[in-house]
Each structure stands twice: as C-alpha cells, then as structure tokens.
Protein backbone atom coordinates (compact mmCIF):
# COMPACT_ATOMS: atom_id res chain seq x y z
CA UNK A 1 26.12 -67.89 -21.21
CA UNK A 2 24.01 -67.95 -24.03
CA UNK A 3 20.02 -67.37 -24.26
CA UNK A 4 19.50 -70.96 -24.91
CA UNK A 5 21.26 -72.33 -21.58
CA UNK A 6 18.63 -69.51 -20.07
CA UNK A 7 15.67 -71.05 -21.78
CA UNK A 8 16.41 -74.38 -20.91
CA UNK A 9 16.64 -73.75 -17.00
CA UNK A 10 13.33 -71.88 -17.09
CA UNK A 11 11.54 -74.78 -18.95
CA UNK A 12 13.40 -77.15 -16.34
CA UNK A 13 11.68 -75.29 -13.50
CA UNK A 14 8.22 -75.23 -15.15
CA UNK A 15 7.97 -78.93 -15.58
CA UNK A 16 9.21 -79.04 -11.70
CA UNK A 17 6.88 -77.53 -10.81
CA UNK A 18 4.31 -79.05 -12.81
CA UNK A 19 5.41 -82.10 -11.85
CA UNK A 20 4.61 -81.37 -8.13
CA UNK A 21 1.24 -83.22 -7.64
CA UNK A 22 -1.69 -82.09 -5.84
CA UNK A 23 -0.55 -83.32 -2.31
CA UNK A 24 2.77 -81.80 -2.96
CA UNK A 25 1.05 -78.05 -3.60
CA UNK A 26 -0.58 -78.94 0.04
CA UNK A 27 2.46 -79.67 2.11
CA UNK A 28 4.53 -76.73 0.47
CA UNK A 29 1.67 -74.25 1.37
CA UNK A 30 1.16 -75.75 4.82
CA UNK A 31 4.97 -74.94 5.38
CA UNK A 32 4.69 -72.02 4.29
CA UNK A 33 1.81 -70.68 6.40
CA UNK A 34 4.19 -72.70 9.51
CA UNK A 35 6.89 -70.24 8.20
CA UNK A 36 4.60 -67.23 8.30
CA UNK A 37 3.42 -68.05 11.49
CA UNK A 38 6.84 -68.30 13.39
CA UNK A 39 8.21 -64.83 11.39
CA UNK A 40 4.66 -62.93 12.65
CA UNK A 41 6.15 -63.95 16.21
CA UNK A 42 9.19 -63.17 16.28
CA UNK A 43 7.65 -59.61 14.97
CA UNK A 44 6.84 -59.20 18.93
CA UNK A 45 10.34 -58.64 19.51
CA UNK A 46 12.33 -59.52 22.38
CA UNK A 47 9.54 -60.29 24.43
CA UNK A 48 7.46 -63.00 22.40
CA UNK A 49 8.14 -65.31 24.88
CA UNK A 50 5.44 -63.16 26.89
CA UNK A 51 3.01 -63.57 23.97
CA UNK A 52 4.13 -67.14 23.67
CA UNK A 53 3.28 -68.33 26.80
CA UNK A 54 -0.65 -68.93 27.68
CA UNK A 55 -0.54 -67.93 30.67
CA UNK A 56 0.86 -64.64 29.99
CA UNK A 57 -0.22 -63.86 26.40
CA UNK A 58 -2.64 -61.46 28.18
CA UNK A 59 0.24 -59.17 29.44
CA UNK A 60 1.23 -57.64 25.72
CA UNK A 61 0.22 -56.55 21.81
CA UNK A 62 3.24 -56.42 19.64
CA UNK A 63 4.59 -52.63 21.41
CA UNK A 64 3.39 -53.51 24.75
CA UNK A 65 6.03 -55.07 26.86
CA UNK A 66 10.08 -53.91 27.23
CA UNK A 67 12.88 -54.85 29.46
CA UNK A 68 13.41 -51.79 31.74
CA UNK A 69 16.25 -50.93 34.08
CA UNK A 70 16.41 -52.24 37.48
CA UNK A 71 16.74 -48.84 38.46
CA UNK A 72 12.85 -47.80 37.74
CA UNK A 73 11.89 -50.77 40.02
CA UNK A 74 11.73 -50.28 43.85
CA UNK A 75 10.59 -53.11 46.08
CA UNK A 76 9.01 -51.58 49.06
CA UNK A 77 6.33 -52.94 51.81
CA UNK A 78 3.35 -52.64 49.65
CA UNK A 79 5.04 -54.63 46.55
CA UNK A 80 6.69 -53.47 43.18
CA UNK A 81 6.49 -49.85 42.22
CA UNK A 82 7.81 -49.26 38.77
CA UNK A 83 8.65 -45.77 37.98
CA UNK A 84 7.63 -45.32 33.79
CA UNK A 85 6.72 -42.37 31.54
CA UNK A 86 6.44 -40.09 34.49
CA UNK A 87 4.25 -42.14 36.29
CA UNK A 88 4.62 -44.70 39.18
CA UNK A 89 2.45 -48.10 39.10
CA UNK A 90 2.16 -50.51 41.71
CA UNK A 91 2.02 -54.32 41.62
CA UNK A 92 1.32 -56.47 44.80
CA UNK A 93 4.19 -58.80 45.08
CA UNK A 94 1.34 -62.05 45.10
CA UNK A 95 -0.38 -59.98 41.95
CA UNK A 96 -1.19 -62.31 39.19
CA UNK A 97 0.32 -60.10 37.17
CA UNK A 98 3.50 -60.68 38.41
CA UNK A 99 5.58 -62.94 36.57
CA UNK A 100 8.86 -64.37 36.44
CA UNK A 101 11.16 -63.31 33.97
CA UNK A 102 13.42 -65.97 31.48
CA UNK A 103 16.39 -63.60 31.43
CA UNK A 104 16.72 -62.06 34.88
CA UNK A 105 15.85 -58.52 33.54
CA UNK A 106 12.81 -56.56 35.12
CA UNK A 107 10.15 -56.65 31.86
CA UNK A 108 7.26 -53.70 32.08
CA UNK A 109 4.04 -54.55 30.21
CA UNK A 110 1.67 -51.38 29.47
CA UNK A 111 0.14 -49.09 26.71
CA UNK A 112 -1.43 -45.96 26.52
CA UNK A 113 -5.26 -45.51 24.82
CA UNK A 114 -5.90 -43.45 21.95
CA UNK A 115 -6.66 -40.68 25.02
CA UNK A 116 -3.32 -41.18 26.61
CA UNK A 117 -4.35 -42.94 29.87
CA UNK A 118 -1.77 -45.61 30.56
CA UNK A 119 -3.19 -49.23 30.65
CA UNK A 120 -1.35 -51.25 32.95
CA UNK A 121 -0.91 -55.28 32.34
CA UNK A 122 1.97 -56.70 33.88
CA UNK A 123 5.71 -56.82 35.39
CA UNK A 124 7.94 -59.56 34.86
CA UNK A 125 10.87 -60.04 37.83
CA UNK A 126 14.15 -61.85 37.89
CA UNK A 127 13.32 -65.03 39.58
C-alpha cells in the first residue's frame, strides 16, 4: 500500500464526518451516552438485576450484593439467619427485605462502614 491510498481514506473519513449534519452529531451522542449507560450497569456485576429493579435498587452499591452458598442460610422459627464474615444476621421471613431471587441462588446484600460495622440491606431467596 502506498502513502497515497492512506491519504485518500483519511480525507474520505473527514468529509464523512463533516458531512454528518447537526441532527446527526445529536443522535450519535445520544447513543452513545445509551451505550454508556447500559456498560456502567453491567459494572454491578452479576447482581444488577438488584440495582435494576425499583423496588430493590435500595438493597446494593456496585460491591454490595453476592450470591452465597445455601449452606450459610438456615431457615429456622424466627426467619432467615445468614451466617457471613463471622457474623450471623437475621431476616424475618415477611421482612421487606426479603426478596425473591431470578436464579434460585440465595443473594446476601451488605457492606461494612469506613469503621467496620456491617450494614445490613437485604437477602434474596429461591422462590
């Protein structure tokens, strides 16, 4: 290829683009900030389908919320007690911050301050 064939492509693309008219600018920026928008949530991970959905947005920041083994879950009389980070917490089974869960996995929702005292939001159950 020769330096010319270069040239001529890159003076192709600049009258493209300065052909694009003012509308056009618009739409390409508005799909672009629609792109931007669905990569920042996927950034939640597997669970932005809790950050997703309104009425459970509450429950997580982008670290908060993780599928956990059914194994640190025990249903007793008093409702769900989830055994995490050396600690046990305790959810009413008619809490509103129990929630079912889209892929039959237990999902544990917390965080821990800047002092290390665990916040607790929510628990997602298989339905």
């Amino acid at each position: 290829m020769k330096f010319e064939d270069f040239d001529s492509d890159a003076r192709m693309f600049d009258e493209l683009l300065n052909s694009i008219d003012r509308w056009g600018r618009i739409l390409l920026l508005v799909i672009a900030l629609t792109l931007a928008g669905v990569v920042a949530s996927f950034a939640h991970g597997n669970a932005f389908w809790i950050e997703a959905n309104p009425s459970t947005a509450y429950c997580c920041g982008p670290d908060d919320c993780r599928p956990i083994p059914d194994e640190a879950v025990t249903m007793t009389s008093e409702g769900y007690h989830v055994a995490w980070d050396g600690q046990v917490y305790t959810f009413a089974y008619r809490s509103p911050d129990v929630h079912a869960s889209i892929d039959q996995q237990f999902w544990f929702c917390n965080y821990h301050t800047d002092l290390g005292e665990p916040l607790t939001f929510c628990l997602f159950v298989p339905a």
